[in-house]
C-alpha atoms as a PDB file:
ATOM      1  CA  UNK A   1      -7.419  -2.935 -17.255  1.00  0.00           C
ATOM      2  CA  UNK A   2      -9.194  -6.139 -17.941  1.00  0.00           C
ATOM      3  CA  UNK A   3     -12.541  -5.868 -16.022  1.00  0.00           C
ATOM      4  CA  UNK A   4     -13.080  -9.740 -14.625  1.00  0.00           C
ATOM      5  CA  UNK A   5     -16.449 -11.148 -14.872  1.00  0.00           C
ATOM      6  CA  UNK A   6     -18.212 -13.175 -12.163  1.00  0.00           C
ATOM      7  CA  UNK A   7     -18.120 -16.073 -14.148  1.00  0.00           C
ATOM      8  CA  UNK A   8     -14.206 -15.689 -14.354  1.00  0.00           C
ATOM      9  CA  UNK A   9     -13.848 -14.810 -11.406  1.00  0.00           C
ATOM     10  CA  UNK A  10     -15.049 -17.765  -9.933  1.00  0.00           C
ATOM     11  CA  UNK A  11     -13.228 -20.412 -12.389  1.00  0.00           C
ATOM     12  CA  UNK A  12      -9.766 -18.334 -11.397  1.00  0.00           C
ATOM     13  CA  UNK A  13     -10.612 -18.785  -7.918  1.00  0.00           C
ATOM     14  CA  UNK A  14     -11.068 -22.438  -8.020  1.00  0.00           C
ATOM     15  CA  UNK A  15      -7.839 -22.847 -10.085  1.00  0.00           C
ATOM     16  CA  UNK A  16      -5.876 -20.067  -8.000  1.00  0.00           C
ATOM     17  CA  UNK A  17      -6.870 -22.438  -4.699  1.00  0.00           C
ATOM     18  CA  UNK A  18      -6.519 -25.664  -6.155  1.00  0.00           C
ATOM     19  CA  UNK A  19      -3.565 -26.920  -4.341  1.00  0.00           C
ATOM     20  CA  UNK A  20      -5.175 -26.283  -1.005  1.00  0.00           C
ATOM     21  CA  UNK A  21      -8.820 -26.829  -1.708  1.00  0.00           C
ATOM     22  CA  UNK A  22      -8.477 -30.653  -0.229  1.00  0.00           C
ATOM     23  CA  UNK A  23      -7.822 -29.559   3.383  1.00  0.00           C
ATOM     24  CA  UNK A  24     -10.328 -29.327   5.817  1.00  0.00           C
ATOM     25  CA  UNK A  25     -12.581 -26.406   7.312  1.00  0.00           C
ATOM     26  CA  UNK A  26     -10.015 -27.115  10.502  1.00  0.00           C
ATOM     27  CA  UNK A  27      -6.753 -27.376   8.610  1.00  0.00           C
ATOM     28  CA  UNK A  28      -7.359 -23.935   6.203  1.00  0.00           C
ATOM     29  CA  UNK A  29      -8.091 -22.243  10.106  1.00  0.00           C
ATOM     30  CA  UNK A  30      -4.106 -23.260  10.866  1.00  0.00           C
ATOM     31  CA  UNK A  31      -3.127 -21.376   7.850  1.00  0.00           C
ATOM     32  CA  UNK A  32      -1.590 -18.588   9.504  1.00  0.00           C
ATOM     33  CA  UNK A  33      -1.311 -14.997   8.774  1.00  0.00           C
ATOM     34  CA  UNK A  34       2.442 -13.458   8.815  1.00  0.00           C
ATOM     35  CA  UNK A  35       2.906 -11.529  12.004  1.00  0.00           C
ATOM     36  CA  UNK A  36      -0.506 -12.963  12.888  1.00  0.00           C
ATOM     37  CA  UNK A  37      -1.377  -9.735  11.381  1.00  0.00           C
ATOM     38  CA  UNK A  38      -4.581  -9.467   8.886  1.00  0.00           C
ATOM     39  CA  UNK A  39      -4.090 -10.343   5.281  1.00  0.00           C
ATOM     40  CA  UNK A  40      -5.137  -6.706   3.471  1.00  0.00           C
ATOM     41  CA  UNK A  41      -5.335  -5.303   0.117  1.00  0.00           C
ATOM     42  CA  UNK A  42      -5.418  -1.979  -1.399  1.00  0.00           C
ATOM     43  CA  UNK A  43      -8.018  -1.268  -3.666  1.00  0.00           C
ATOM     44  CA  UNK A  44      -6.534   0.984  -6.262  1.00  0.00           C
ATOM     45  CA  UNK A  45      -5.958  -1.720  -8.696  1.00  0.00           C
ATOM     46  CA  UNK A  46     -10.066  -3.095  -8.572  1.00  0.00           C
ATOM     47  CA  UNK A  47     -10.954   0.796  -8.648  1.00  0.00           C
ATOM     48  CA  UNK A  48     -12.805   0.119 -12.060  1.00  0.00           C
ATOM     49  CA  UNK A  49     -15.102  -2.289  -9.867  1.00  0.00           C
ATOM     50  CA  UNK A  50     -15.590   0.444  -7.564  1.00  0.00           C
ATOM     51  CA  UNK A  51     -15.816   3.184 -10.679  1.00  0.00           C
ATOM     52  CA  UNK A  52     -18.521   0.753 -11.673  1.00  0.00           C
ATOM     53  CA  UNK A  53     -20.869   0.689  -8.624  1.00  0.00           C
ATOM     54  CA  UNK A  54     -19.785  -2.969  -7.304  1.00  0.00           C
ATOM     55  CA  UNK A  55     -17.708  -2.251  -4.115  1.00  0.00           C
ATOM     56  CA  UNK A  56     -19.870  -4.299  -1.957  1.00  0.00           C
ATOM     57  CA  UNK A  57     -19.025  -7.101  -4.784  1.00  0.00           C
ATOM     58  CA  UNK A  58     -15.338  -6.366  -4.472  1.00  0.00           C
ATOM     59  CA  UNK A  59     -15.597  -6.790  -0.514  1.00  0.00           C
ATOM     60  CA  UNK A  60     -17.029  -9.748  -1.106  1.00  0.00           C
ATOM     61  CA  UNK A  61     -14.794 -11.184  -3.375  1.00  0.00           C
ATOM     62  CA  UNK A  62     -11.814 -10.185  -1.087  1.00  0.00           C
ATOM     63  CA  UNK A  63     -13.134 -11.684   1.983  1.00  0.00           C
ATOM     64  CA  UNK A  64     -14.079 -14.931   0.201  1.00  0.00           C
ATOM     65  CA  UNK A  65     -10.228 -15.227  -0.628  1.00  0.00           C
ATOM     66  CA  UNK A  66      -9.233 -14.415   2.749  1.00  0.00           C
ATOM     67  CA  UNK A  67      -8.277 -10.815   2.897  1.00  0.00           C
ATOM     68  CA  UNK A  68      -9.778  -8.954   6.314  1.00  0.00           C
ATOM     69  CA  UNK A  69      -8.201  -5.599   5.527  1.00  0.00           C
ATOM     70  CA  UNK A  70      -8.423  -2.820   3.032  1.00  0.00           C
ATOM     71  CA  UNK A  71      -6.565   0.338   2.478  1.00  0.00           C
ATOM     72  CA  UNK A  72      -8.724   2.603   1.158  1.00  0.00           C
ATOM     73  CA  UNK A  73      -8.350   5.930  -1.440  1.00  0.00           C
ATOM     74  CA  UNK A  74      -9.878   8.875  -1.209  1.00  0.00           C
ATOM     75  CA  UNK A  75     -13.169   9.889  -2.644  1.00  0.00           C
ATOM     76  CA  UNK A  76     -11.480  12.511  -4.349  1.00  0.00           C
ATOM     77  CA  UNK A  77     -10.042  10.044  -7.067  1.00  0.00           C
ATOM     78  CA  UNK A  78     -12.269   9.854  -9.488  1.00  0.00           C
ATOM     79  CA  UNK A  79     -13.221   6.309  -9.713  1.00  0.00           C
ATOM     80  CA  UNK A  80     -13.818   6.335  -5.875  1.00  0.00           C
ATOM     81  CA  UNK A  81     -16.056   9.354  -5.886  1.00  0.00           C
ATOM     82  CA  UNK A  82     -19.083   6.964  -5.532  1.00  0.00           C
ATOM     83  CA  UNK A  83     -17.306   6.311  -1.397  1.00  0.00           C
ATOM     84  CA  UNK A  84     -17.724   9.735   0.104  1.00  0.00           C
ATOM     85  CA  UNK A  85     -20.393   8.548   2.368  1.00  0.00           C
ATOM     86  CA  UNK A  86     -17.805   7.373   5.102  1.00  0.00           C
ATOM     87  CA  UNK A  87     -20.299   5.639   7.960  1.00  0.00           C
ATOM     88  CA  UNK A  88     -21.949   3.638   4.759  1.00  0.00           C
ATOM     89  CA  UNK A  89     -18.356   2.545   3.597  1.00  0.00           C
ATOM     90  CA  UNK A  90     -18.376   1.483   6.739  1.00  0.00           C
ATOM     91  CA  UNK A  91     -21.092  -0.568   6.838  1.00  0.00           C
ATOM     92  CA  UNK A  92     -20.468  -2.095   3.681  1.00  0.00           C
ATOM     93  CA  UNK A  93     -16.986  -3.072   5.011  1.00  0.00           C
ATOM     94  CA  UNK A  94     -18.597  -4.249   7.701  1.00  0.00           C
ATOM     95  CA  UNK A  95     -21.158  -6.683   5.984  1.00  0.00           C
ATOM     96  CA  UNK A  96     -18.496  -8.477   4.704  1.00  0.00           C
ATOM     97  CA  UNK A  97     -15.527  -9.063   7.768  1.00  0.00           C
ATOM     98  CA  UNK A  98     -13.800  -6.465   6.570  1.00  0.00           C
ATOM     99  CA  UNK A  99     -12.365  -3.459   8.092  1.00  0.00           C
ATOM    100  CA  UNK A 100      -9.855  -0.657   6.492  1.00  0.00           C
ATOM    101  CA  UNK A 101      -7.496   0.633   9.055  1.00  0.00           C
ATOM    102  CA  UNK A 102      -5.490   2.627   6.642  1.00  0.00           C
ATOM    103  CA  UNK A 103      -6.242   5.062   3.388  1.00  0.00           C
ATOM    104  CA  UNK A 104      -4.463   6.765   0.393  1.00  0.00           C
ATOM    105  CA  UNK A 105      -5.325  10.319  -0.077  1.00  0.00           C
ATOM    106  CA  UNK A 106      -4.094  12.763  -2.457  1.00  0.00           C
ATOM    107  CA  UNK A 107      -1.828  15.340  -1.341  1.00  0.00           C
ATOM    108  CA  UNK A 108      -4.019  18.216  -2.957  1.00  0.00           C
ATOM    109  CA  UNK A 109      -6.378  17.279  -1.216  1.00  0.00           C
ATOM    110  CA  UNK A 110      -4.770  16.976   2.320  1.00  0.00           C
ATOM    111  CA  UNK A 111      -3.532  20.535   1.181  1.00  0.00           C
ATOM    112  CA  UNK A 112      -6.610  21.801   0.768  1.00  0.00           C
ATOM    113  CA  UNK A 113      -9.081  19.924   2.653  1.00  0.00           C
ATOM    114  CA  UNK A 114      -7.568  17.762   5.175  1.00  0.00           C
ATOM    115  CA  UNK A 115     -10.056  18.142   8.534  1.00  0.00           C
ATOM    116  CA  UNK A 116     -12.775  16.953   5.605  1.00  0.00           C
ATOM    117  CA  UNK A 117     -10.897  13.725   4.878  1.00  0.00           C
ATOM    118  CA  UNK A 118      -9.969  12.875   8.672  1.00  0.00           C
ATOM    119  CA  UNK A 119     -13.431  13.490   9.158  1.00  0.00           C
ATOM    120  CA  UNK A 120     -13.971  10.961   6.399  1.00  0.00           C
ATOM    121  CA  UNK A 121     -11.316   8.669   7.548  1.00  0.00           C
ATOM    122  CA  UNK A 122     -12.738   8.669  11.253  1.00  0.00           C
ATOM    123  CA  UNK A 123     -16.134   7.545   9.534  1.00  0.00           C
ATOM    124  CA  UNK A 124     -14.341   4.593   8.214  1.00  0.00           C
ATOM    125  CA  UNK A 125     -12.384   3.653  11.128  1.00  0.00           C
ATOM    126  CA  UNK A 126      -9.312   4.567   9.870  1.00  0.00           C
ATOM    127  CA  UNK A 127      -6.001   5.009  12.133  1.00  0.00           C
ATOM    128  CA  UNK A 128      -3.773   5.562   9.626  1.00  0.00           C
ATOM    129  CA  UNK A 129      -3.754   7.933   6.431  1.00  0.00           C
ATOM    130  CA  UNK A 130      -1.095   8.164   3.854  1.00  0.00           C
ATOM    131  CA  UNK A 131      -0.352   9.813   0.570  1.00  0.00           C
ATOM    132  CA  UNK A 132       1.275   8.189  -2.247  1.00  0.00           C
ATOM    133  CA  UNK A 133       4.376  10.845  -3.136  1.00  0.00           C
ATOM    134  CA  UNK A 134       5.103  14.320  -2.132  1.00  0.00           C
ATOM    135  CA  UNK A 135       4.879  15.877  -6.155  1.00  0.00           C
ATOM    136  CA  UNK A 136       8.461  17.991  -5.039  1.00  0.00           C
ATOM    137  CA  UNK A 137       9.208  19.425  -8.148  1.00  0.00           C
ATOM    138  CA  UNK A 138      11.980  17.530 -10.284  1.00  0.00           C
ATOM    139  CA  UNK A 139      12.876  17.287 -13.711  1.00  0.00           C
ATOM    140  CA  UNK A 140      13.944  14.008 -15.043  1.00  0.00           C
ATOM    141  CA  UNK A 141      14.188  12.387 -12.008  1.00  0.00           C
ATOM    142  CA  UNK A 142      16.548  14.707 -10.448  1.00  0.00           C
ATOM    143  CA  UNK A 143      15.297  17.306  -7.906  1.00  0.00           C
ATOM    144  CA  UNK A 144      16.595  20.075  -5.322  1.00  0.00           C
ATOM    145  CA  UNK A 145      17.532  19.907  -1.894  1.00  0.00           C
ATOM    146  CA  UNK A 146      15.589  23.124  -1.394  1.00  0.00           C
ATOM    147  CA  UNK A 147      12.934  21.044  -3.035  1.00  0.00           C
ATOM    148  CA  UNK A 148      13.053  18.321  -0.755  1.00  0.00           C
ATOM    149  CA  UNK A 149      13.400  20.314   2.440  1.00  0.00           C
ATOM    150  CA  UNK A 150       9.706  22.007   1.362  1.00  0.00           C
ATOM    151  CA  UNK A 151       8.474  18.784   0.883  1.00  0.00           C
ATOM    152  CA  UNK A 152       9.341  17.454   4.248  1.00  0.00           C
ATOM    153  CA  UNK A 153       8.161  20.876   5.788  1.00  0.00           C
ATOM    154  CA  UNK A 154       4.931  20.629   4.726  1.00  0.00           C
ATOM    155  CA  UNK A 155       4.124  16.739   5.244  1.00  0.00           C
ATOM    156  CA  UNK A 156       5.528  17.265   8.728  1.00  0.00           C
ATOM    157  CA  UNK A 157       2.945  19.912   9.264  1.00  0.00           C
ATOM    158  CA  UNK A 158       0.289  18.271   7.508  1.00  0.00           C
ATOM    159  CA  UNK A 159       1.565  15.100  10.044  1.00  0.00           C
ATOM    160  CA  UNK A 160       1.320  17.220  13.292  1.00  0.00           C
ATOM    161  CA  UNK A 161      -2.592  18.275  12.125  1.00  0.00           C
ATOM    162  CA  UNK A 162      -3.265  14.201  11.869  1.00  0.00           C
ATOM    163  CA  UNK A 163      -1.946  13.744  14.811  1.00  0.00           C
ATOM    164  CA  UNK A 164      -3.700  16.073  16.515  1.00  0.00           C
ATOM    165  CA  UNK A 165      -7.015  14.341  15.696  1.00  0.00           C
ATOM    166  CA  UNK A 166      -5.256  11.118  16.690  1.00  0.00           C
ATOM    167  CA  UNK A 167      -4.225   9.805  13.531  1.00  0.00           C
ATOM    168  CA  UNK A 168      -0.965   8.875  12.163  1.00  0.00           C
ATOM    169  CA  UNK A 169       0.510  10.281   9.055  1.00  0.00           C
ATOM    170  CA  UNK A 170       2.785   7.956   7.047  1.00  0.00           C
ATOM    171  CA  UNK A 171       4.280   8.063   2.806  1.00  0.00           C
ATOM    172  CA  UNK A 172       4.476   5.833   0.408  1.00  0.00           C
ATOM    173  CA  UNK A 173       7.712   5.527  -1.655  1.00  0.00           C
ATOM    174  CA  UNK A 174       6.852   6.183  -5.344  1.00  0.00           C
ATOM    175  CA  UNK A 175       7.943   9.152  -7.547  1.00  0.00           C
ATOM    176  CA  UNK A 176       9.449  11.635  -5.653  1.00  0.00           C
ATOM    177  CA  UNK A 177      10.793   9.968  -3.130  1.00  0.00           C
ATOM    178  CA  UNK A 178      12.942   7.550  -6.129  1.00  0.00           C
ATOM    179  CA  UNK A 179      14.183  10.651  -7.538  1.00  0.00           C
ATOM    180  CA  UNK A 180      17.835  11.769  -7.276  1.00  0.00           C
ATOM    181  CA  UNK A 181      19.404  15.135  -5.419  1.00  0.00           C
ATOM    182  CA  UNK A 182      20.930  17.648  -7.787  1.00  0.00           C
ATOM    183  CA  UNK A 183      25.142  17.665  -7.360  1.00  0.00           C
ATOM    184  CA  UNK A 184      25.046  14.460  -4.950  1.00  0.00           C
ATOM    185  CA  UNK A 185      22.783  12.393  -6.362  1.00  0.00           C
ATOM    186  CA  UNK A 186      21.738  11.486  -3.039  1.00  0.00           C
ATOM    187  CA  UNK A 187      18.574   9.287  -3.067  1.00  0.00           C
ATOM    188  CA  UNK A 188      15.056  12.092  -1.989  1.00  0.00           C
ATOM    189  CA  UNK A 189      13.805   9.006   0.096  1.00  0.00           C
ATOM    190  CA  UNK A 190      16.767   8.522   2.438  1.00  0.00           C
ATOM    191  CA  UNK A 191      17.123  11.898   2.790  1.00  0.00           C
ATOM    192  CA  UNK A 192      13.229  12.289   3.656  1.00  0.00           C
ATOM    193  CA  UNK A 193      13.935   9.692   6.061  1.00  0.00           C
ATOM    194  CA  UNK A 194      15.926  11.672   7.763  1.00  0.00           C
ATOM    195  CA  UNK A 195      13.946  15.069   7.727  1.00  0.00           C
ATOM    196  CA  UNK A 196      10.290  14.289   7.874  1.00  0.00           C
ATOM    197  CA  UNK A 197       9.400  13.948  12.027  1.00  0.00           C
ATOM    198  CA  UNK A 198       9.907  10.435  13.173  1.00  0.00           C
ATOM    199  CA  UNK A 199       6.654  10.522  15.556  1.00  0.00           C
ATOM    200  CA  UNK A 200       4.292  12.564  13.127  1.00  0.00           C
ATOM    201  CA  UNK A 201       5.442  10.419   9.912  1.00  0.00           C
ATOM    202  CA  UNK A 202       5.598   6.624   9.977  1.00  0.00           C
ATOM    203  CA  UNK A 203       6.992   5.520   6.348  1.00  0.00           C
ATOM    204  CA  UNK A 204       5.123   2.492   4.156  1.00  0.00           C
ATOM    205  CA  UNK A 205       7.376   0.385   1.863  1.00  0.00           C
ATOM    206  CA  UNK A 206       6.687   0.247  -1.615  1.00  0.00           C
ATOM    207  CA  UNK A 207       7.955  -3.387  -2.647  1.00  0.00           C
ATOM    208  CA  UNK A 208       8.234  -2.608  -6.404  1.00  0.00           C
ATOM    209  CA  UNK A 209      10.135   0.014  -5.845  1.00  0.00           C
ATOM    210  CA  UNK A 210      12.747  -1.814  -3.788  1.00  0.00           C
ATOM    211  CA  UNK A 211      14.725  -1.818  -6.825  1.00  0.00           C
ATOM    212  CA  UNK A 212      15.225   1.845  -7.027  1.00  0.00           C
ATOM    213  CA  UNK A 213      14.830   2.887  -3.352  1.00  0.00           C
ATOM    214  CA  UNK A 214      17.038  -0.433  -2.152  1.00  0.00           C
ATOM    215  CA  UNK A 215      16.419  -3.070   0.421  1.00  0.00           C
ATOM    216  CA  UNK A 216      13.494  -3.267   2.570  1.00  0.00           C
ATOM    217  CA  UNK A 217      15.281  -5.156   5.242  1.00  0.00           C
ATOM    218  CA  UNK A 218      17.746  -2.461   5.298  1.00  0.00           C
ATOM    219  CA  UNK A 219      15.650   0.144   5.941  1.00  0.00           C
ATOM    220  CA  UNK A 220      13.670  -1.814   8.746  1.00  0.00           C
ATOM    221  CA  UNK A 221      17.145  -2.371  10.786  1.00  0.00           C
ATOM    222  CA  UNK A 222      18.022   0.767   9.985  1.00  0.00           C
ATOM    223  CA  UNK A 223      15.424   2.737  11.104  1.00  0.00           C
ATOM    224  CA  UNK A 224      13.049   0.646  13.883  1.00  0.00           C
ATOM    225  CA  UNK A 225       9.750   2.059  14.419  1.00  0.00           C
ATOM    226  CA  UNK A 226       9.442   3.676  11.512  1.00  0.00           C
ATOM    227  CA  UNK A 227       7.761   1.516   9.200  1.00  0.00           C
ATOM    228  CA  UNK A 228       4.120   1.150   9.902  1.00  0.00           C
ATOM    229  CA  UNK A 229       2.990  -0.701   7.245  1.00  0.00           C
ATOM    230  CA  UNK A 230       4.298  -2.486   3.489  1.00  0.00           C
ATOM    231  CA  UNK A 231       2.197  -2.508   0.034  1.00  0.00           C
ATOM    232  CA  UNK A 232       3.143  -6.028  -1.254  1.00  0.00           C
ATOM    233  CA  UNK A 233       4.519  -7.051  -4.377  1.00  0.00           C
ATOM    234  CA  UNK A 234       6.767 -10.119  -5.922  1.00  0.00           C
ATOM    235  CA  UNK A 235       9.408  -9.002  -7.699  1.00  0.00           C
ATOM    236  CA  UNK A 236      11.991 -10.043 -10.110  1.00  0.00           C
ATOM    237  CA  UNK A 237      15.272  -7.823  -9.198  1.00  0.00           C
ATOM    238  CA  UNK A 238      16.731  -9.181 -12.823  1.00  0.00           C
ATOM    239  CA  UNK A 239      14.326  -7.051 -14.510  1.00  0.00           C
ATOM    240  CA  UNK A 240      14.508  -4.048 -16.131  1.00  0.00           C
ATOM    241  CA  UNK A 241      14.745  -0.645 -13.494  1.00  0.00           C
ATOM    242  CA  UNK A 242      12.525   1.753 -14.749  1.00  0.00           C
ATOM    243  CA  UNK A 243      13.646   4.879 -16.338  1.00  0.00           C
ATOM    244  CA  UNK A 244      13.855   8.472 -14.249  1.00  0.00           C
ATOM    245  CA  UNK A 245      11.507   9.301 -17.406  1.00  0.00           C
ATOM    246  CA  UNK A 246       9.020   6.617 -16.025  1.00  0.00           C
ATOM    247  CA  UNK A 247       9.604   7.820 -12.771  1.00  0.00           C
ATOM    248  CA  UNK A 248       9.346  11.802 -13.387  1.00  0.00           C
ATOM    249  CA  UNK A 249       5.956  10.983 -15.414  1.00  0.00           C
ATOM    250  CA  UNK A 250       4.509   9.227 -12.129  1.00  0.00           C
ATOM    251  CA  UNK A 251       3.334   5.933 -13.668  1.00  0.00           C
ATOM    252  CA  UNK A 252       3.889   2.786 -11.486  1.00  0.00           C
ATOM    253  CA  UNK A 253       5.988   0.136 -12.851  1.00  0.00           C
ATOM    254  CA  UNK A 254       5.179  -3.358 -12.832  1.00  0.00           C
ATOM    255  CA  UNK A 255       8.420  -4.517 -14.981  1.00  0.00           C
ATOM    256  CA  UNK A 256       9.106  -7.620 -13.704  1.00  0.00           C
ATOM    257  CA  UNK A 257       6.282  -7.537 -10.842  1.00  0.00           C
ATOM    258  CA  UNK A 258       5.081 -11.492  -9.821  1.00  0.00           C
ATOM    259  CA  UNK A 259       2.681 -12.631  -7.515  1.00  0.00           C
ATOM    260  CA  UNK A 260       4.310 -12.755  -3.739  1.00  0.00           C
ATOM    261  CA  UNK A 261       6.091 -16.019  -3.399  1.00  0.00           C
ATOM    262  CA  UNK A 262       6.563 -16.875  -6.817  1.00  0.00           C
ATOM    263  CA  UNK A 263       9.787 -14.450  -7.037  1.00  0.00           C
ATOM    264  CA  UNK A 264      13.053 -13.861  -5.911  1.00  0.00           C
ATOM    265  CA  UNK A 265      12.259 -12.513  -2.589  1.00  0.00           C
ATOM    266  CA  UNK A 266      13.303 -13.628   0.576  1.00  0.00           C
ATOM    267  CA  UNK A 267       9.365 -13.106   2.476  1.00  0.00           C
ATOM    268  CA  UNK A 268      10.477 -14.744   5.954  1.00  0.00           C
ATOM    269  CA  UNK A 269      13.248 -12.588   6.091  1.00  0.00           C
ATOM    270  CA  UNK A 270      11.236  -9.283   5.065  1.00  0.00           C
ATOM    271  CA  UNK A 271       8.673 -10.115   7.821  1.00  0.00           C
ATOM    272  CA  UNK A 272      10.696 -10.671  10.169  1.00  0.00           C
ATOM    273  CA  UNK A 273      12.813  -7.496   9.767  1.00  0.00           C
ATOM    274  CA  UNK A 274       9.536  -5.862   9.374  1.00  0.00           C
ATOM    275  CA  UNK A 275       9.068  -6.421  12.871  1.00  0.00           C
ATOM    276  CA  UNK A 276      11.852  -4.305  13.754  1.00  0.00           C
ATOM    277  CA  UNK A 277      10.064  -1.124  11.646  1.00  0.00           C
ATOM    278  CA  UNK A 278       7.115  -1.330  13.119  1.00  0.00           C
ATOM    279  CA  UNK A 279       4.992  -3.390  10.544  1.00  0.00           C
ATOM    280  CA  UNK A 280       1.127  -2.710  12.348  1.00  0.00           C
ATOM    281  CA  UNK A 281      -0.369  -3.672   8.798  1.00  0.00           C
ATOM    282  CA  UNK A 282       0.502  -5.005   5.213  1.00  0.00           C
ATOM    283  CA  UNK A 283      -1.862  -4.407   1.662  1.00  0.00           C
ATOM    284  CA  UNK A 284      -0.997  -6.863  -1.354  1.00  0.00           C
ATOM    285  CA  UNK A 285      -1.470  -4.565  -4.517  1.00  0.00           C
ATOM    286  CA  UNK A 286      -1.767  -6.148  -7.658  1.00  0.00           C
ATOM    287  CA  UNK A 287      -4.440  -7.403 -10.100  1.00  0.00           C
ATOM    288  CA  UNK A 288      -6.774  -9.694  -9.149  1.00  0.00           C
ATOM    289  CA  UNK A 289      -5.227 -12.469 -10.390  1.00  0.00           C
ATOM    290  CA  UNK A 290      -1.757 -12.281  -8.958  1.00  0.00           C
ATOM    291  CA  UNK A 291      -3.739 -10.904  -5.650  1.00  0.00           C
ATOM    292  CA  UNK A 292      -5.667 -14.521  -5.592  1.00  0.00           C
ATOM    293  CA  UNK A 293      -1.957 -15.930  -5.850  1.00  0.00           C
ATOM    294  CA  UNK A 294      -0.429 -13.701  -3.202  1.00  0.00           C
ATOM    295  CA  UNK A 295      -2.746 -13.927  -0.335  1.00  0.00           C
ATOM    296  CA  UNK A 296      -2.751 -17.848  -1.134  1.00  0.00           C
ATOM    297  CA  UNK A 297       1.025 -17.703  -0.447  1.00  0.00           C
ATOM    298  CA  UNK A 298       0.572 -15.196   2.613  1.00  0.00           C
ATOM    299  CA  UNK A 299      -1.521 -18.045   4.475  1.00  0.00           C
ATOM    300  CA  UNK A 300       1.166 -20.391   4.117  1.00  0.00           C
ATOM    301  CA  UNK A 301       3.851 -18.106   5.099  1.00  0.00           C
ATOM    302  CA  UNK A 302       5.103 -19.280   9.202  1.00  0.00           C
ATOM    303  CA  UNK A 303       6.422 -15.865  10.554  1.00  0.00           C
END
């Protein structure tokens, strides 16, 4: 990853807000947010900011574009290690506008040490943890039902143990969950749909992996409630699908990936079905460029 100067930053900004830089201090307050919901962002793809020591930079840089939320990852990835202090994360959050209702955490480490993270997570203010995939085992991009079933058994219990300390347990849609079910190649994620708990796991949508997993206005009508939140994404659905091989070896794809708004997406549409799942919060992930691009489109989105 390109690491983006100050000086950079600041020219891309400029340029990134050029075409609504002329309205007033009044008119850029009518720019809505969708849902009237905060404008977030995760902050896995700045982590070499954080790596580097300059998360209080970072915070500042999102809140200067408009972003008021941030999902969070766990100190236990290795360029967040520096965060493990969660009452000064905080604070730092806090200095800027920004708060971080949500958080990534490893599933090794909610194995292993989960009353330590919500314990973290409560420091933060954080309603809301998640993991990124369940690691079933799978070979290729095919797996087991067996497989799956253990999978949902244990996230359901590790979903009942958040919920007992009041927090809500939701997954992400990445590698597992894209993979296919030995004999009838069933998609993992609808059938995790079906067997994780309703009430003890809410579900966040992926939007790159829509091509894989399907439509994310299908799944909102489909299953109401159950979506509490979206990672955001533009994407082109005439590129490439990535490879089981891709998927099986857990790297994200960005084939075809745009800034939000300058793609093939129907946004209106996905917000307003998103409202129907249960959207509480959203989190554009991308590079800081095409996040400068996104949340510029995001305040001119009318849902």
């Amino acid at each position: 990853m390109h690491t983006v100067s100050r000086r950079e930053f600041c020219g891309r900004t400029v340029t990134s807000f050029s075409a609504v830089s002329f309205l007033s201090a009044s008119e850029r307050g009518l720019l809505a947010d969708p849902l009237g919901l905060p404008i977030g962002s995760q902050t896995y793809p700045h982590r070499l900011r954080i790596k580097d020591g300059d998360f209080a930079g970072l915070c500042k840089d999102m809140a200067a574009i408009g972003i008021r939320n941030v999902e969070m990852c766990d100190p236990s990835y290795p360029e967040f290690a520096s965060l493990s202090d969660g009452k000064q994360v905080k604070r730092i959050l806090a200095d800027h506008g920004l708060k971080s209702p949500s958080g990534h955490f490893g599933l090794d480490v909610l194995r292993t040490r989960q009353q330590e993270m919500i314990a973290w997570a409560k420091d933060i203010g954080m309603t809301q943890m998640g993991t990124a995939t369940l690691h079933g085992q799978m070979q290729n991009g095919v797996t087991t039902m067996d497989a799956v079933k253990r999978a949902a058994d244990e996230y359901n219990k590790i979903g009942a143990e958040a919920a007992r300390a009041g927090l809500q347990q939701f997954l992400h849609d990445e590698v597992f969950e894209m993979s296919k079910i030995e004999g009838d190649g069933q998609l993992t994620y609808t059938v995790l749909l079906e067997l994780l708990d309703p009430k003890l796991v809410k579900m966040q949508f992926q939007m790159s992996s829509m091509r894989v997993v399907g439509d994310p206005v299908m799944y909102f009508n489909k299953y109401p409630g159950r979506f509490i939140s979206m990672h955001l994404q533009g994407v082109d659905l005439n590129a490439p699908t990535p490879s089981s091989g891709e998927q099986s070896a857990g790297r994200r794809t960005s084939a075809g990936e745009v800034a939000v708004g300058q793609d093939s997406l129907n946004w209106p549409r996905i917000f307003e079905a998103a409202k129907i799942g249960g959207l509480k919060n959203y989190f554009v992930e991308q590079n800081w460029d095409l996040t400068v691009q996104s949340v510029t489109y995001l305040k001119t989105l009318n849902v």
